[in-house]
N, C-alpha and C. Protein backbone atom coordinates (compact mmCIF):
# COMPACT_ATOMS: atom_id res chain seq x y z
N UNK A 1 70.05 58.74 78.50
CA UNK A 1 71.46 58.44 78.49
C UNK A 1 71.75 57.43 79.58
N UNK A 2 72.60 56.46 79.58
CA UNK A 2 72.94 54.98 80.36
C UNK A 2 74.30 55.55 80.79
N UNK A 3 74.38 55.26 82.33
CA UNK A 3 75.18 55.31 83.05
C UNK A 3 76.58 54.43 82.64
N UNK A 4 77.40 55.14 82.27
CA UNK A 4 78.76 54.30 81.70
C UNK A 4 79.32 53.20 83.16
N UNK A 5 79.21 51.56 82.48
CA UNK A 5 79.64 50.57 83.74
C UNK A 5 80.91 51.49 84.56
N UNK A 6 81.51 50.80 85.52
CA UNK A 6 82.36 50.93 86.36
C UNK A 6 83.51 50.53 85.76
N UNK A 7 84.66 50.83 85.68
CA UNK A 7 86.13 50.66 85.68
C UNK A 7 86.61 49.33 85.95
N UNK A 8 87.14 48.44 85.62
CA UNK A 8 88.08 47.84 86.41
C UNK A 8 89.87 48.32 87.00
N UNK A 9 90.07 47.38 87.95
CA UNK A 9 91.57 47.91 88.29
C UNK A 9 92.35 47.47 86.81
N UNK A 10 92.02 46.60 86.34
CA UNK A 10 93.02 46.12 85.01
C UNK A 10 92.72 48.01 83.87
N UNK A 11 91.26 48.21 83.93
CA UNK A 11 91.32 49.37 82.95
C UNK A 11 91.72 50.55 83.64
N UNK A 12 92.15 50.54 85.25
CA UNK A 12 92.23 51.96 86.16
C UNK A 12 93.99 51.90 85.41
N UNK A 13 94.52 51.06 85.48
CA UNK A 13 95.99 50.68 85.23
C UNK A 13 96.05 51.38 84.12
N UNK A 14 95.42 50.84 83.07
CA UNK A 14 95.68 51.13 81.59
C UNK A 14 95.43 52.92 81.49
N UNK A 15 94.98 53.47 82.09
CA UNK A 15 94.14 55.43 82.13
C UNK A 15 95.71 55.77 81.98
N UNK A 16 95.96 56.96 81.30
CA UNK A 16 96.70 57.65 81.30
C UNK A 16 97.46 58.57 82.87
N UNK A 17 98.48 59.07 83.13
CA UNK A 17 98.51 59.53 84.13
C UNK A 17 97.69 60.67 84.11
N UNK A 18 97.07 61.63 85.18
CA UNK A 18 96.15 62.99 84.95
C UNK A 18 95.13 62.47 84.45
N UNK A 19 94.51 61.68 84.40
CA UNK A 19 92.68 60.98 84.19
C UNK A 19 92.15 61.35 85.41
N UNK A 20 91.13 61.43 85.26
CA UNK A 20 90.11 61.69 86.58
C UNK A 20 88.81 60.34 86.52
N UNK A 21 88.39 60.23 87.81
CA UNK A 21 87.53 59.20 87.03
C UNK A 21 86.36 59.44 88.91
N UNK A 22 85.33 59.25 88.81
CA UNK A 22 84.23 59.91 89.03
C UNK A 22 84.17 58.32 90.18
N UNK A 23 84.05 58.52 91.37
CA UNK A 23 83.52 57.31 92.44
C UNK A 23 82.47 57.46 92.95
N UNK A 24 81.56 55.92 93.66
CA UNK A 24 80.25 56.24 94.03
C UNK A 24 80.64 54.95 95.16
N UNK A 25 80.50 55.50 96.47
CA UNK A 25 80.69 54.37 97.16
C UNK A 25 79.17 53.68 97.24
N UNK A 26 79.47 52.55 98.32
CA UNK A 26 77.89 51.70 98.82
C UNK A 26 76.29 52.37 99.07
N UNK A 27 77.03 53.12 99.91
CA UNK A 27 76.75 54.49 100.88
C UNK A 27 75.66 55.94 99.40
N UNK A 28 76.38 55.57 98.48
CA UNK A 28 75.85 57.04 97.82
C UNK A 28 76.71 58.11 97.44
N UNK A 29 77.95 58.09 98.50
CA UNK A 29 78.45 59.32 98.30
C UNK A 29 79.72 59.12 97.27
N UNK A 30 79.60 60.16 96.61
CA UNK A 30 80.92 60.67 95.54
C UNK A 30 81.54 61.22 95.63
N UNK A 31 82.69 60.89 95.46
CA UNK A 31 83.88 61.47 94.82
C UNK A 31 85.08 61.51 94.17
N UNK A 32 86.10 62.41 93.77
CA UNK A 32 86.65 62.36 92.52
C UNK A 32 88.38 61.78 93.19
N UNK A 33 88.85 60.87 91.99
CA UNK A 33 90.11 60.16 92.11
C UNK A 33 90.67 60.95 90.75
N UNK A 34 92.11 61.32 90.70
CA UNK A 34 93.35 62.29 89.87
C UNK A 34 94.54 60.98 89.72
N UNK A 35 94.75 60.46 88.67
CA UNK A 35 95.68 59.25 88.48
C UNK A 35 96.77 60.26 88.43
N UNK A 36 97.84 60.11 89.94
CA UNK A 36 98.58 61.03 89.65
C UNK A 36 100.59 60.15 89.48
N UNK A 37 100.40 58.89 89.04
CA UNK A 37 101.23 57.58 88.97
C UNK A 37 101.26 56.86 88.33
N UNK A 38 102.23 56.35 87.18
CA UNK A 38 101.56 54.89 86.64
C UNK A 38 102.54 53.78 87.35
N UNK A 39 101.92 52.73 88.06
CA UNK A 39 102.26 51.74 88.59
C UNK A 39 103.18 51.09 87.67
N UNK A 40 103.87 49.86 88.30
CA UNK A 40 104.71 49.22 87.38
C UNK A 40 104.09 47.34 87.70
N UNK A 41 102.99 47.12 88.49
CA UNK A 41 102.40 46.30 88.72
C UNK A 41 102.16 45.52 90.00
N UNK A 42 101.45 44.91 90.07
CA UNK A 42 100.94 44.04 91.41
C UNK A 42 101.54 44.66 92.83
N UNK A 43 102.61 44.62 93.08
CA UNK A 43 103.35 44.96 93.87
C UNK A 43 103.67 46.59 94.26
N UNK A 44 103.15 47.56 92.73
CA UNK A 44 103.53 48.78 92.79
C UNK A 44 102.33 49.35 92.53
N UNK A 45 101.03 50.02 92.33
CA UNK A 45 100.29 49.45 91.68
C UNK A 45 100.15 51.37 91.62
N UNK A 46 99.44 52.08 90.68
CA UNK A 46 99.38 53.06 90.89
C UNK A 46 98.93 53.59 91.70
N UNK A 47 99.45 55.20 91.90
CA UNK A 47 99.01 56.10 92.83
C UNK A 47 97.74 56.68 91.89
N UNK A 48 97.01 57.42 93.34
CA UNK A 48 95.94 58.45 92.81
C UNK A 48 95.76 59.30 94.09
N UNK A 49 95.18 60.44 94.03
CA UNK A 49 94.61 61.38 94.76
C UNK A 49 93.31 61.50 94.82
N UNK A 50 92.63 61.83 96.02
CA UNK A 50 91.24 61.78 95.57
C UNK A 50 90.78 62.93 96.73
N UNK A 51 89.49 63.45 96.50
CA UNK A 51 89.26 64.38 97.50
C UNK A 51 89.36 63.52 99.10
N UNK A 52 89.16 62.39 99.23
CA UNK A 52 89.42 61.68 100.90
C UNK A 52 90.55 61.72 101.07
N UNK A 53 91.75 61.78 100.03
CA UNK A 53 93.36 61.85 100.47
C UNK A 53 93.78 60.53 99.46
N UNK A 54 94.37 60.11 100.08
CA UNK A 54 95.61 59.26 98.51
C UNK A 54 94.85 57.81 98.77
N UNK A 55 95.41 57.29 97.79
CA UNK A 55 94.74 55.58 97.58
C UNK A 55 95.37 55.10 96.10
N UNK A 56 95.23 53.78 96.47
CA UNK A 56 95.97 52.81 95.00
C UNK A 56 94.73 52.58 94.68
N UNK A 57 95.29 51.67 93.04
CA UNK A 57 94.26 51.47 91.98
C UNK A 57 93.27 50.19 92.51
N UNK A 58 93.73 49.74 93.43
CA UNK A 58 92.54 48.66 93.93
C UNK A 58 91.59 49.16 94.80
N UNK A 59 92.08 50.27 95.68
CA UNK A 59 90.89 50.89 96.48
C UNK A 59 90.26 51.85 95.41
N UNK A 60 90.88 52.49 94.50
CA UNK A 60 89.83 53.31 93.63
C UNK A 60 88.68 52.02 93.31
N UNK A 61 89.12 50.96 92.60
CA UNK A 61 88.40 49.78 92.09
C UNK A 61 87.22 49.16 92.38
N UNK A 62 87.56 49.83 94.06
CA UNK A 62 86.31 49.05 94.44
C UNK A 62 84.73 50.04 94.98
N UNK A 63 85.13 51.32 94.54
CA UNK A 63 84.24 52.20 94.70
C UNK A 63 83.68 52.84 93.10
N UNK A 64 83.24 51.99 92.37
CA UNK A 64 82.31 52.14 91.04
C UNK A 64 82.75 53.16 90.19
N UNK A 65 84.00 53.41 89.77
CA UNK A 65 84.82 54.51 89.22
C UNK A 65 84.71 54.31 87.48
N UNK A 66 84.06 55.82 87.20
CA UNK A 66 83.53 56.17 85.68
C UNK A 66 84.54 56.87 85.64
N UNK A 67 85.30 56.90 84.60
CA UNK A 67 86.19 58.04 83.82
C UNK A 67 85.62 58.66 83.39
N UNK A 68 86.50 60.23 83.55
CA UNK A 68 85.51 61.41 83.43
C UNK A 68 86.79 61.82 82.30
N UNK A 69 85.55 62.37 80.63
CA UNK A 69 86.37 62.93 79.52
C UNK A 69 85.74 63.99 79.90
N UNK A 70 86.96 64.94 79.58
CA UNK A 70 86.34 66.35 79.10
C UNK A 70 85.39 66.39 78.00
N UNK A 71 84.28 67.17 78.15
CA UNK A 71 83.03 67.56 76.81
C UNK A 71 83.84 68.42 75.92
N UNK A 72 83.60 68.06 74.47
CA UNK A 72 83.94 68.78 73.48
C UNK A 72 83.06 69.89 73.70
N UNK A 73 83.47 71.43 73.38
CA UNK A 73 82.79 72.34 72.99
C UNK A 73 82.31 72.63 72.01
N UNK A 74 81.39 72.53 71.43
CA UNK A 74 81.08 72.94 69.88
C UNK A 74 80.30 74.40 69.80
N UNK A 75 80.45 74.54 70.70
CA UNK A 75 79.53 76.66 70.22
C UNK A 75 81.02 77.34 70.18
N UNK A 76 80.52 78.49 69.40
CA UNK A 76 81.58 79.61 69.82
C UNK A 76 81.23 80.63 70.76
N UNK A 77 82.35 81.14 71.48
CA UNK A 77 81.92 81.99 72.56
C UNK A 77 81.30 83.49 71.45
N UNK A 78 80.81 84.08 72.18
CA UNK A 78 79.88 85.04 71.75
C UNK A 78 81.26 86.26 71.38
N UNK A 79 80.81 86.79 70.70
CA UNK A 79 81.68 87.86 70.02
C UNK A 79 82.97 87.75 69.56
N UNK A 80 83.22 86.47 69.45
CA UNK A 80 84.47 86.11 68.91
C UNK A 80 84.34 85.76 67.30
């Protein structure tokens, strides 16, 4: 399986609000950004949350950010 490219800020913009999307800085280390804003542009640009504390869609941008979908479930739970 191939590592899904990185995000741009033009596609961080376009995510729905409540997306999550998966960061990898220079460094190695990860962690998770919560689009909790939709910007109105350049000047406004969205909010997000992330486990380091808050940041706009250009600092998410520049730390290699995969959107994270929820996995479909396809089993059924047992005894149901």
């Amino acid at each position: 399986m191939s590592t899904p490219a990185p995000l741009t800020a033009t596609q961080l913009e376009t995510l729905p609000v409540r997306s999550a999307v998966l960061c990898t800085t220079d460094r190695g280390r990860a962690f998770l950004a919560l689009k909790i804003d939709q910007g109105t542009g350049r000047h406004n640009p969205s909010r997000w949350n992330t486990t380091d504390g808050p940041a706009t869609t250009v600092q998410i941008a520049a730390h290699n950010p995969v959107h994270l979908v929820p996995a479909t479930d396809t089993t059924e739970e047992a005894g149901a």
